[in-house]
Protein backbone atom coordinates (compact mmCIF):
# COMPACT_ATOMS: atom_id res chain seq x y z
CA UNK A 1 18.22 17.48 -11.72
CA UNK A 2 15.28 16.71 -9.96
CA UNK A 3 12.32 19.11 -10.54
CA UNK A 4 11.00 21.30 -7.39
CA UNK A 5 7.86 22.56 -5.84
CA UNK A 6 6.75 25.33 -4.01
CA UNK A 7 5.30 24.01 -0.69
CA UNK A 8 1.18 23.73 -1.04
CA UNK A 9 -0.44 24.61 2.04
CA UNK A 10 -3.32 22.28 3.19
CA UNK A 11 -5.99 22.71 5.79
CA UNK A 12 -3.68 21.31 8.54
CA UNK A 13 -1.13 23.43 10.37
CA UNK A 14 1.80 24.02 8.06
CA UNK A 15 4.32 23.39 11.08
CA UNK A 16 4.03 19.78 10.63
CA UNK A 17 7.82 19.03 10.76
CA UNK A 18 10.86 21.15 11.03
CA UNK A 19 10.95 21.02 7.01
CA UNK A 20 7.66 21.73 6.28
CA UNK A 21 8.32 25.71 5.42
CA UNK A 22 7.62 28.28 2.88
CA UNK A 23 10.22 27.77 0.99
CA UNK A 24 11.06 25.12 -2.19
CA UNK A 25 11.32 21.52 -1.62
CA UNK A 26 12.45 18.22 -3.68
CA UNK A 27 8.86 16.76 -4.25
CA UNK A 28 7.66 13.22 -4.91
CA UNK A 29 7.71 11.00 -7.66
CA UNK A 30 5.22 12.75 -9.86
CA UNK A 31 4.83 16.54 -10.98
CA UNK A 32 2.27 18.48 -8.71
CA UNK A 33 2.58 21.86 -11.00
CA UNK A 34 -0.27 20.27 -12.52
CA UNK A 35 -2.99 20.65 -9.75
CA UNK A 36 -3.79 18.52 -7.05
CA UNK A 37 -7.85 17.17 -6.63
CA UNK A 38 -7.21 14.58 -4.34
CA UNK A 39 -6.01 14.73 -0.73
CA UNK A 40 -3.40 12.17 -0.72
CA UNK A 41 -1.45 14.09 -3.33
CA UNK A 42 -1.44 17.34 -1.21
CA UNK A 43 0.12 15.36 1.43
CA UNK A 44 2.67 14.24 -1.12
CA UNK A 45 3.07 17.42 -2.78
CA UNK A 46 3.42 19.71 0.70
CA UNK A 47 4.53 17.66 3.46
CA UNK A 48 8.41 17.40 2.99
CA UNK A 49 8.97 14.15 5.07
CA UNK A 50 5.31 12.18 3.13
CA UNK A 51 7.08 13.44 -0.30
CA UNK A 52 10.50 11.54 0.55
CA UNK A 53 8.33 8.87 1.73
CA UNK A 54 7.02 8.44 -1.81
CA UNK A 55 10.22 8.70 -3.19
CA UNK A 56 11.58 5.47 -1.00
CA UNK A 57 8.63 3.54 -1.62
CA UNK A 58 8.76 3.53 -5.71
CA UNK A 59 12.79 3.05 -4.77
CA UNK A 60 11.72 -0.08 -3.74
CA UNK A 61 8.97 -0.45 -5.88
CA UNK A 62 11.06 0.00 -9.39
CA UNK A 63 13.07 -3.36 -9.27
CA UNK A 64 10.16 -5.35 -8.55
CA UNK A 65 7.19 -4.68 -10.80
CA UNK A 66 6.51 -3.48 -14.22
CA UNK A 67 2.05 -3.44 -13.07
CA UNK A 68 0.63 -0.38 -11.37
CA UNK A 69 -1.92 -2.22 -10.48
CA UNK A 70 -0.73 -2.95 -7.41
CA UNK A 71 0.40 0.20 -6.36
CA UNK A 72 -3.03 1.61 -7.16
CA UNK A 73 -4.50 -0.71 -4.84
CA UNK A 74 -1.90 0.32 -2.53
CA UNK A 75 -3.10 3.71 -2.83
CA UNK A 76 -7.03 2.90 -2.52
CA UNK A 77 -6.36 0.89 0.64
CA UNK A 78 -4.09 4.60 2.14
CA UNK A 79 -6.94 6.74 1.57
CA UNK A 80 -9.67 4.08 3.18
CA UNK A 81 -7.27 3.55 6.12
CA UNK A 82 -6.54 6.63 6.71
CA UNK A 83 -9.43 8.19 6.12
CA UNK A 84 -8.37 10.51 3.89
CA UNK A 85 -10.78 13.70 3.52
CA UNK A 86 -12.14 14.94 -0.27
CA UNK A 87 -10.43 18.23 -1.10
CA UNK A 88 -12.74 21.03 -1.51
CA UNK A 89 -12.99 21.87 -5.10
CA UNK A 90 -13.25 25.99 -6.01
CA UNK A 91 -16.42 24.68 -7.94
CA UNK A 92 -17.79 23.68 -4.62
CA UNK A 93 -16.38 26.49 -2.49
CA UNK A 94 -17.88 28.65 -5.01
CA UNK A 95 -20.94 26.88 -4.77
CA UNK A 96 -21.36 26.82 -0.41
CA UNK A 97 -20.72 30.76 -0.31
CA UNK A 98 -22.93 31.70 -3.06
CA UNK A 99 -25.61 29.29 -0.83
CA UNK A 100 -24.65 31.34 2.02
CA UNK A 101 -25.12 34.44 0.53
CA UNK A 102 -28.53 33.99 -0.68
CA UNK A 103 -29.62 32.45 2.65
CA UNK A 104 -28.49 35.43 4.40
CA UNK A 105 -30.06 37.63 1.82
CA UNK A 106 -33.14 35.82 2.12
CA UNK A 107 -33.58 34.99 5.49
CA UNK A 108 -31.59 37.74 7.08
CA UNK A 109 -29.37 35.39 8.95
CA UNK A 110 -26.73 33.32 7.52
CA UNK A 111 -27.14 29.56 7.32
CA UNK A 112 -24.30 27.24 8.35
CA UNK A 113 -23.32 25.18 5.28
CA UNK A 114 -21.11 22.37 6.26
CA UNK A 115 -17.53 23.15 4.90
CA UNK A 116 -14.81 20.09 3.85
CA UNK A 117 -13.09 17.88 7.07
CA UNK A 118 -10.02 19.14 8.11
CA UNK A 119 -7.55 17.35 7.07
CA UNK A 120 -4.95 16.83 10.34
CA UNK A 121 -1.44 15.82 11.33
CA UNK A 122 -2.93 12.57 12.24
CA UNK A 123 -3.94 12.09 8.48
CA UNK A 124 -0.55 13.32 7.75
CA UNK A 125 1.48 10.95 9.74
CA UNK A 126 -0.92 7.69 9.07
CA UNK A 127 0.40 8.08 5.26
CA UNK A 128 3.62 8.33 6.06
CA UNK A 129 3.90 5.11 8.14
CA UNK A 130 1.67 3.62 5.06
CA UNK A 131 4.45 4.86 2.95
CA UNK A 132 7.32 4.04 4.92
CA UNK A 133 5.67 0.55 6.13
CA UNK A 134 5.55 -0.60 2.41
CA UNK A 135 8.95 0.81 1.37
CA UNK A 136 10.56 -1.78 3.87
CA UNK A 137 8.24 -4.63 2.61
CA UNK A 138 9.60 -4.36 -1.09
CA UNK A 139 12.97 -3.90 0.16
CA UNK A 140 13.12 -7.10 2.26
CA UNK A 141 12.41 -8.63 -0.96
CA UNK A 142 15.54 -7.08 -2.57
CA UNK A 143 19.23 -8.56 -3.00
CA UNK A 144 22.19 -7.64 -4.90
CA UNK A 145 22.45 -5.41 -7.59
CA UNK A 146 18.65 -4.21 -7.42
CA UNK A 147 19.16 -3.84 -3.63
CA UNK A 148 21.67 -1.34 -4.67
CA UNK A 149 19.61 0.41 -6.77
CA UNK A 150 16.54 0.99 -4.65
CA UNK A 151 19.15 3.20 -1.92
CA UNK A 152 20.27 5.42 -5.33
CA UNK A 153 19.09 9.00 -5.18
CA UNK A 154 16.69 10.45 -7.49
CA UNK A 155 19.88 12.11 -8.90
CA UNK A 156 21.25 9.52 -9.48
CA UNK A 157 18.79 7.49 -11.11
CA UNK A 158 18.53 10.27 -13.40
CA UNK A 159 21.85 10.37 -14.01
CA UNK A 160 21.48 6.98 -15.45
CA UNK A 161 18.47 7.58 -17.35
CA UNK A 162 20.17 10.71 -19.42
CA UNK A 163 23.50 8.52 -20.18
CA UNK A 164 21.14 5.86 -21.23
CA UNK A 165 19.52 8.31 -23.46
CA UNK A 166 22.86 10.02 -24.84
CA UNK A 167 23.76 6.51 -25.99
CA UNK A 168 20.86 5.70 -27.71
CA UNK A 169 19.38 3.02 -25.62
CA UNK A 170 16.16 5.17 -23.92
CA UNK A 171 13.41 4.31 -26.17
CA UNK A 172 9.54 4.38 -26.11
CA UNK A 173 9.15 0.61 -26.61
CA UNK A 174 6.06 0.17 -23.86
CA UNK A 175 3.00 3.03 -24.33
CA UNK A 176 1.98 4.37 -21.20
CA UNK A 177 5.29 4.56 -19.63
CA UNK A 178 8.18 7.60 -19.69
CA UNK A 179 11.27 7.42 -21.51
CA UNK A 180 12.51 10.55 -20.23
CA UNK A 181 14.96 11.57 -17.32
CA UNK A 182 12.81 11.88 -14.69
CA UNK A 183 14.24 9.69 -12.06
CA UNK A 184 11.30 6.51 -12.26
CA UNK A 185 12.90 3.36 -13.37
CA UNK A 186 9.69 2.21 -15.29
CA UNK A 187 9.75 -0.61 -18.26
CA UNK A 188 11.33 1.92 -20.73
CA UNK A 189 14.51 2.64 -18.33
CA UNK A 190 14.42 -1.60 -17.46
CA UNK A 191 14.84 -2.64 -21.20
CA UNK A 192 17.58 0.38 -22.08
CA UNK A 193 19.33 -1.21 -18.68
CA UNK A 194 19.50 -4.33 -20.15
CA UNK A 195 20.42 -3.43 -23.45
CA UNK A 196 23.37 -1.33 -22.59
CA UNK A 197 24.66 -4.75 -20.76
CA UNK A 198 24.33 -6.71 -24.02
CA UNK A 199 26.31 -4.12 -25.51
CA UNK A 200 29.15 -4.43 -23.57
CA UNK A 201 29.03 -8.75 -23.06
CA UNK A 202 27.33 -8.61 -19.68
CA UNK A 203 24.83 -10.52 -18.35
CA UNK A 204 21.38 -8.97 -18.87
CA UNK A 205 19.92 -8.60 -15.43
CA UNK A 206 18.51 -5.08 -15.95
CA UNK A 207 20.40 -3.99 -12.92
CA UNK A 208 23.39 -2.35 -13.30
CA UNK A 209 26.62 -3.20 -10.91
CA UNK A 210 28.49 -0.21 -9.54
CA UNK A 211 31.30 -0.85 -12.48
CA UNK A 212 28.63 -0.82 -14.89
CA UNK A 213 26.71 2.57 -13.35
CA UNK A 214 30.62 4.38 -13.64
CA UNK A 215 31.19 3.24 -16.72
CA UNK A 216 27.59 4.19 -17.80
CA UNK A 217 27.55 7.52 -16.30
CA UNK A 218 31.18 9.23 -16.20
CA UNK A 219 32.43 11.61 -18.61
CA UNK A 220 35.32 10.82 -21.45
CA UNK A 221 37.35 12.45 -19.27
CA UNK A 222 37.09 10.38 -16.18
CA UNK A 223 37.20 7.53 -18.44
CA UNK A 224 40.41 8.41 -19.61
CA UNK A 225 41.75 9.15 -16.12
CA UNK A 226 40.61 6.11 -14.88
CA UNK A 227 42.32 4.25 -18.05
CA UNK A 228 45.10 5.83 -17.18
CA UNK A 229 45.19 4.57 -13.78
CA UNK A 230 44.72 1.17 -14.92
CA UNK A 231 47.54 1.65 -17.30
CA UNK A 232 49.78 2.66 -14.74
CA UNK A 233 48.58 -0.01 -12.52
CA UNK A 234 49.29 -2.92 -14.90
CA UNK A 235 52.48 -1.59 -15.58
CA UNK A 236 53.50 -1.42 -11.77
CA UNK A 237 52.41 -5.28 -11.70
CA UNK A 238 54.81 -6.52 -15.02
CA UNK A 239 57.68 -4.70 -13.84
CA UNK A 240 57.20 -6.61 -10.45
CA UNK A 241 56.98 -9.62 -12.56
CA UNK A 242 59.98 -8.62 -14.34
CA UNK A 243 61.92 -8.33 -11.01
CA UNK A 244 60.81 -11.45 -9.81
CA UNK A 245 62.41 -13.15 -12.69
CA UNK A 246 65.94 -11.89 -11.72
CA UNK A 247 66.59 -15.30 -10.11
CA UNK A 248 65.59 -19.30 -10.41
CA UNK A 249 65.48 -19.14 -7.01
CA UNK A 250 62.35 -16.56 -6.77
CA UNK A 251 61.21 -18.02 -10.13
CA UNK A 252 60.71 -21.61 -8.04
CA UNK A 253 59.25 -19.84 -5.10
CA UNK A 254 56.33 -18.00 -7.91
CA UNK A 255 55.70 -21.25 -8.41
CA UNK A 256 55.37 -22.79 -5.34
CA UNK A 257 53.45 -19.70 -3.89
CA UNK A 258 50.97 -19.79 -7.03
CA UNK A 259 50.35 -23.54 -6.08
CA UNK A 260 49.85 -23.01 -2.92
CA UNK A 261 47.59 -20.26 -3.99
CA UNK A 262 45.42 -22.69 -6.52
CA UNK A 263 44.98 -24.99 -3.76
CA UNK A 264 44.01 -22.57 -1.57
CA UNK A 265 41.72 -21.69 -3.92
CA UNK A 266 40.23 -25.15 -4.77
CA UNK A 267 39.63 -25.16 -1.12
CA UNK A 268 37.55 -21.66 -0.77
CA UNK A 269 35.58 -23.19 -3.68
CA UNK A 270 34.92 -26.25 -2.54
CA UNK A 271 33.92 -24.08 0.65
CA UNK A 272 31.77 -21.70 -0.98
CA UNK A 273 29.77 -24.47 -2.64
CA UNK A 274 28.86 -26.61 0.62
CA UNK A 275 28.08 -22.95 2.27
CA UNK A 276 25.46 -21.84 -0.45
CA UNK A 277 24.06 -25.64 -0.62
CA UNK A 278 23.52 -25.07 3.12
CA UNK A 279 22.51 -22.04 2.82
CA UNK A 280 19.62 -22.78 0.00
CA UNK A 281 18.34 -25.66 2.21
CA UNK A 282 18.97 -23.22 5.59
CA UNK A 283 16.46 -20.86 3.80
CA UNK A 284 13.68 -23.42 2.64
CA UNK A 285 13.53 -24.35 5.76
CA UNK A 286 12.71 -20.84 7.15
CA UNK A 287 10.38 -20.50 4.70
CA UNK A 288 8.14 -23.52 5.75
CA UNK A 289 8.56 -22.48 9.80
CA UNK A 290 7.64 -19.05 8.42
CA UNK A 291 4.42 -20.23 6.35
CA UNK A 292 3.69 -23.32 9.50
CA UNK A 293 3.94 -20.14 12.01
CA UNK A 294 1.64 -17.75 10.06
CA UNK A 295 -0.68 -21.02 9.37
CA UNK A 296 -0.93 -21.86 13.34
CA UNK A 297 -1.09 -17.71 13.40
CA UNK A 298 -3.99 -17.79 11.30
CA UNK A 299 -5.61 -21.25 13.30
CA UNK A 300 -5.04 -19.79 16.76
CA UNK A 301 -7.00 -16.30 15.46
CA UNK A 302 -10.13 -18.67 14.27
CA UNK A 303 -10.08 -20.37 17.33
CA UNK A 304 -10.29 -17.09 19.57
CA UNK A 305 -13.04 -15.97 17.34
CA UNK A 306 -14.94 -18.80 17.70
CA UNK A 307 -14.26 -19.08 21.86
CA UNK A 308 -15.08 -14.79 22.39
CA UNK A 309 -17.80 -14.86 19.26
CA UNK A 310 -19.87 -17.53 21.36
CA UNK A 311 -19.67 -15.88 24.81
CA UNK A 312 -20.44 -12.36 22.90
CA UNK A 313 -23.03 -14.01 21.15
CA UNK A 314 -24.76 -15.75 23.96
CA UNK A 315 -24.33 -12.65 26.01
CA UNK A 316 -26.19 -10.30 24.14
CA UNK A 317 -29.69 -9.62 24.38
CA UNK A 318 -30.48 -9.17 20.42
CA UNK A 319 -32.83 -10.97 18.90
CA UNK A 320 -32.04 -12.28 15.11
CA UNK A 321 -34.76 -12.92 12.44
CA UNK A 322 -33.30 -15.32 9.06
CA UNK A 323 -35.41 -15.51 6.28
CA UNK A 324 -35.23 -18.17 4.15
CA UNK A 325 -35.68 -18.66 0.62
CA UNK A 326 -34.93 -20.93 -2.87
CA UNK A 327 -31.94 -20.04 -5.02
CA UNK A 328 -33.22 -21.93 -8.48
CA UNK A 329 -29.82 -21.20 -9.75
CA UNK A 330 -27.89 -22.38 -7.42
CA UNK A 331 -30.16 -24.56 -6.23
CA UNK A 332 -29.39 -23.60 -2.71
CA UNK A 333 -30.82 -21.41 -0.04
CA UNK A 334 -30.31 -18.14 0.39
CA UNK A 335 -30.78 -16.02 3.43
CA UNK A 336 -30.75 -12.55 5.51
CA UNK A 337 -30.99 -12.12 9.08
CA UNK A 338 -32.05 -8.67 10.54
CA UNK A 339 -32.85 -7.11 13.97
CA UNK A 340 -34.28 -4.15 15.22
CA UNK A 341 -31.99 -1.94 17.28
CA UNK A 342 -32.45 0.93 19.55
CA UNK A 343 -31.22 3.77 22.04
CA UNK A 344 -33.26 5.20 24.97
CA UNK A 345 -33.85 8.87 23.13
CA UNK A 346 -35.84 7.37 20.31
CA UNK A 347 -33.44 6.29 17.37
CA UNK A 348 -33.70 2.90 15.85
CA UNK A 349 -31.55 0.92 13.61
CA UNK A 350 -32.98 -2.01 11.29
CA UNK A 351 -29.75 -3.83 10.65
CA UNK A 352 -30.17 -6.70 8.20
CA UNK A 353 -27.09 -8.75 6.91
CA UNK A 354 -27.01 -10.71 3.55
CA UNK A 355 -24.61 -12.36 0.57
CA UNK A 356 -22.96 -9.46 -1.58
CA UNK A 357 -20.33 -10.26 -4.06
CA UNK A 358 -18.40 -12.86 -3.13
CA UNK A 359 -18.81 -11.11 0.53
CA UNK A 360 -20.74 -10.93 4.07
CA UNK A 361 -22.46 -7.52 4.28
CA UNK A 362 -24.70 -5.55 7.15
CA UNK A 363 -26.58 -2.49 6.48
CA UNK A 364 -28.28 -0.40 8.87
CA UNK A 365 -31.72 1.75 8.62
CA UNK A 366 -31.36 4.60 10.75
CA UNK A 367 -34.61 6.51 11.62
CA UNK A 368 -37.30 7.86 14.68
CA UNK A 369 -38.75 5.35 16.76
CA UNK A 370 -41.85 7.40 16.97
CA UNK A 371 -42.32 8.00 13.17
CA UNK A 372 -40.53 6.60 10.42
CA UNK A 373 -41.37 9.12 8.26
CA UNK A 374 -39.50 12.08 10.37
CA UNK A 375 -35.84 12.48 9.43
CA UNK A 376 -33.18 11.90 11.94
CA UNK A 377 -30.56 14.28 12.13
CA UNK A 378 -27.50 12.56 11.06
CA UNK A 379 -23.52 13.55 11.26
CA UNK A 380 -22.60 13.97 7.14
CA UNK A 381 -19.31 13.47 5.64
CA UNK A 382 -17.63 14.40 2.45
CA UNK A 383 -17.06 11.35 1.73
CA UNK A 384 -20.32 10.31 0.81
CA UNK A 385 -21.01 8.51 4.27
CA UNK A 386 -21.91 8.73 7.78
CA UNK A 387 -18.83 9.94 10.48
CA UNK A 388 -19.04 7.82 13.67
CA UNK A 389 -17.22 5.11 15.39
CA UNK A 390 -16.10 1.67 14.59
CA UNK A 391 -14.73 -1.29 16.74
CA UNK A 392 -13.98 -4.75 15.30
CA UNK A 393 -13.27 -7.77 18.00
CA UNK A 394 -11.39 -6.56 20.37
CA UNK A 395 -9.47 -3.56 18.88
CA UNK A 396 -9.21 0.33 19.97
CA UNK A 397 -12.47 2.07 18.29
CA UNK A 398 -11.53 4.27 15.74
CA UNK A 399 -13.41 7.16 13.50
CA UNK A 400 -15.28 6.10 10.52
CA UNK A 401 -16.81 7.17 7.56
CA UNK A 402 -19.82 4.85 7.29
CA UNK A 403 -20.63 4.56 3.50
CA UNK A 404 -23.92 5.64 2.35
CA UNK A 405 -26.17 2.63 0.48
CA UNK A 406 -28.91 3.56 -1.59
CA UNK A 407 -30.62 6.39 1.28
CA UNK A 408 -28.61 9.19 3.78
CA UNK A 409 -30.19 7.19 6.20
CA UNK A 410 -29.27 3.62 4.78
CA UNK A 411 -25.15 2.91 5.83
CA UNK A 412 -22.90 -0.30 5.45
CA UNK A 413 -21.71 -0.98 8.75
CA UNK A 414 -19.02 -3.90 7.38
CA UNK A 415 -17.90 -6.21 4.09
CA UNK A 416 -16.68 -8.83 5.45
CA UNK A 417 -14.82 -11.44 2.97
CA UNK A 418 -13.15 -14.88 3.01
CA UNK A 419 -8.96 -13.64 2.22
CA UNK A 420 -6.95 -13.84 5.27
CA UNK A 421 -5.43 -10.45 4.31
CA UNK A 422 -8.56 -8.96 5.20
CA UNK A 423 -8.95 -6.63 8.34
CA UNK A 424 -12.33 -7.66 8.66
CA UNK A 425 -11.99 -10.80 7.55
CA UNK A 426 -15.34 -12.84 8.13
CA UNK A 427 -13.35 -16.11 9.18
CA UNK A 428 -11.47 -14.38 12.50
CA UNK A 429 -14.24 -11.30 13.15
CA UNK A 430 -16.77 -12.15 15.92
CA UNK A 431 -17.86 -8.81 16.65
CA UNK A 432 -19.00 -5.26 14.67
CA UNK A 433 -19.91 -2.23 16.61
CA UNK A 434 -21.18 1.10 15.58
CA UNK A 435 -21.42 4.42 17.03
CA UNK A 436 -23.36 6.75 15.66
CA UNK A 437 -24.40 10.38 17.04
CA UNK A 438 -27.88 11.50 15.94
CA UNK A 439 -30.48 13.82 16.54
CA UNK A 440 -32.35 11.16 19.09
CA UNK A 441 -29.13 10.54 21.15
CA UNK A 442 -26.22 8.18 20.37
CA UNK A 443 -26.64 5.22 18.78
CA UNK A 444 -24.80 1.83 19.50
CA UNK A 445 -25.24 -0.94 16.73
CA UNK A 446 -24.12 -4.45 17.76
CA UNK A 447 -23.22 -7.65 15.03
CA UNK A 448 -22.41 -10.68 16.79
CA UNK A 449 -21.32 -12.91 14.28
CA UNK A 450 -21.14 -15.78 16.58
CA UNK A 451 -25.11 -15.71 16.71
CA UNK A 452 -26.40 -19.32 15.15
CA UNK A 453 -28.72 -17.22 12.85
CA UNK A 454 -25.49 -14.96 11.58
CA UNK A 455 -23.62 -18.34 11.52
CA UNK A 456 -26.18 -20.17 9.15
CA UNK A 457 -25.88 -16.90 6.70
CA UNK A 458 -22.33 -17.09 7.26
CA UNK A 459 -22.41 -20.72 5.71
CA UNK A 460 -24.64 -19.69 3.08
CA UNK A 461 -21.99 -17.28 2.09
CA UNK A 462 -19.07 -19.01 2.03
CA UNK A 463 -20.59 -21.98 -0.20
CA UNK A 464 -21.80 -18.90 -2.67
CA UNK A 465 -18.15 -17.78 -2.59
CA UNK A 466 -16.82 -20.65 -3.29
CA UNK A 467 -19.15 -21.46 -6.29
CA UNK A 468 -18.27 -17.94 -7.83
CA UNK A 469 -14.06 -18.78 -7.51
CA UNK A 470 -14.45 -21.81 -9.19
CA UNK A 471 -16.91 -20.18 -11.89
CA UNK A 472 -14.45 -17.60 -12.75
CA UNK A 473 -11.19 -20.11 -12.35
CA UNK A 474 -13.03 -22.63 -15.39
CA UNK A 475 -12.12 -22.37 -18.91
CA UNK A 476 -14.10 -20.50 -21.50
């Protein structure tokens, strides 16, 4: 049986869904008696409806891939979209009240120490639709047999996994992975899978038909009963043979009907084969309208950038500086373009933009237009970063955690690369704003990547980019 947790209360209301309760729950793929330190596990671990989530996603995940790699980047790219808080540590708790208690003993008043973010049902549900979003991915991808699988239970998988131990075939054969009953179809479980169809003259797909998963999984009793039933069954159809036999006359009518049966036959054959020939070449071809569509997709999203990035661009009233300067390794230029920023209450952003790994980058300076040296009060985040507001092209804003670079004052407003994939990819992004709340008033930053100057840098980029693919693509 599947093991169960106590519900784990996080920060968040614990009414999140009619499930989420006091009381024990089936919890997700991995064991959370262990502790949990980050925040994306305590959603797993408390949240009912997030840990079935999990559960459906490495369903779908299993008959796919052997490499968590993927998955972990799966997992990175949750907690940056989402925006997943750091859980408070009892270290750190420890740590803020023992800080409040001398500053209170010291100063006779007690000095507000920033506690961790909150994490909230928005948090909550933007995982889930992560979760769930991905789970329907990996099972488009699915037919057959491993289609079948990926709707099992975690019951049931474990069910498989014991018989497959009981027999003999579970073993350790690749470190790092379980070869126990606990319900994840991992490289272990794949192999025993495919070994238990070797041993009984099946074809080794490593997924098991439903005859296969009885015969696997039922008890020598059932097995009997079911021989049984197959015993009576065949002995129902020779005595109906027998009695057909009682004449010529229904001996040449067997025949007749078994001819008319193998032409039948012949036909449905012949059938079958012209329908899966049209059916291969029915689904090549909606492959290439599906790559030709996300192709134009793609050329139609460049083109709209380049249309609203020049307006934008020419619109604006910023003014863009682009330093120059010899690469002898390369022996190219290299460049950075920066401007000077500000609000009307006296805060000022130096935002410069240069070539990072493979990738576009802006920073920002944030500090007092009167004085440099006088800090700026700043909004901090747990996260190692700045909280404020983002807006790319011509999307919704949303809240973000502005990572810190070198200074508190010193953020990375965007990394902007060439994959298609990317959300801020630098080929279809023609805008990056920033909000930012200080001490001197709120601050607006504005990147219009349209700008010549950002354009030239862009270039500069792209060639460096494509010298570094083909540097790590070459031999040796």
């Amino acid at each position: 049986m599947r093991r169960r947790f106590a519900f784990i209360p996080l920060l968040f209301l614990t009414s999140f869904s009619s499930s989420s309760s006091l009381f024990a729950f089936d919890g997700p793929s991995f064991d959370c008696s262990h502790g949990v330190r980050q925040t994306l596990a305590a959603i797993l671990c408390s949240v009912p409806e997030a840990a079935q989530a999990d559960w459906d996603l490495n369903n779908a995940y299993w008959p796919l891939y052997s490499d968590d790699r993927e998955e972990t980047a799966f997992v990175q790219n949750v907690n940056k979209r989402c925006a997943l808080p750091a859980l408070e540590s009892g270290q750190e708790q420890a740590g803020r009240m023992l800080l409040q208690g001398l500053g209170s003993a010291m100063l006779g008043t007690q000095l507000p120490f920033p506690g961790p973010r909150t994490v909230t049902l928005t948090h909550v549900r933007c995982v889930i639709d992560a979760f769930r979003n991905r789970a329907s991915l990996m099972r488009s991808k699915l037919t057959d047999d491993a289609l079948a699988e990926s709707n099992l239970s975690p019951e049931e998988h474990i069910s498989i996994q014991e018989a497959l131990t009981q027999k003999g075939f579970m073993q350790n054969r690749v470190k790092g992975y379980g070869a126990n009953a606990d319900g994840q179809f991992g490289p272990n479980t794949r192999s025993a899978i495919t070994d238990f169809q070797r041993s009984i003259g099946a074809q080794a797909t490593g997924f098991l038909t439903e005859s296969q998963r009885l015969s696997l999984t039922e008890t020598p009793e059932e097995r009997r009963a079911r021989d049984s039933r197959a015993a009576a069954e065949e002995k129902s159809r020779l005595e109906a043979l027998q009695t057909q036999k009682v004449t010529e006359e229904r001996k040449q009518q067997e025949a007749i009907n078994r001819e008319t049966e193998r032409v039948a036959a012949l036909e449905a054959a012949k059938h079958a084969e012209e329908k899966a020939k049209q059916d291969a070449t029915d689904r090549e071809k909606r492959r290439l309208e599906e790559e030709a569509a996300k192709a134009a997709e793609w050329r139609g999203k460049i083109e709209e950038a380049q249309r609203k990035g020049v307006e934008y661009a020419k619109a604006n009233d910023l003014s863009w500086s682009l330093a120059e300067k010899s690469n002898p390794m390369t022996d190219d230029k290299d460049y950075e373009v920066s401007s000077t920023q500000t609000n009307d209450s006296g805060a000022v952003a130096l935002v410069q933009g240069r070539c990072l790994n493979d990738e576009l980058r802006f920073e920002a300076v944030l500090h007092d237009a009167s004085d440099p040296k006088v800090p700026l009060g700043l909004p901090g985040s747990s996260l190692g970063g700045l909280v404020g507001k983002k807006r790319i092209n011509d999307a919704v804003a949303f809240a973000n955690n502005f990572p810190l670079d070198q200074f508190r004052n010193r953020i990375v407003l965007t990394q902007q690369s060439f994959k298609q994939d990317d959300p801020e990819s630098a080929d279809t992004t023609w805008r990056v704003l920033a909000e930012i709340e200080t001490s001197q008033g709120t601050l607006y930053i504005k990147v219009p990547m349209l700008d010549p100057k950002i354009q030239k840098l862009l270039a500069a980029c792209k060639r460096q980019s494509v010298v570094n693919q083909r540097r790590q693509s070459s031999p040796g």
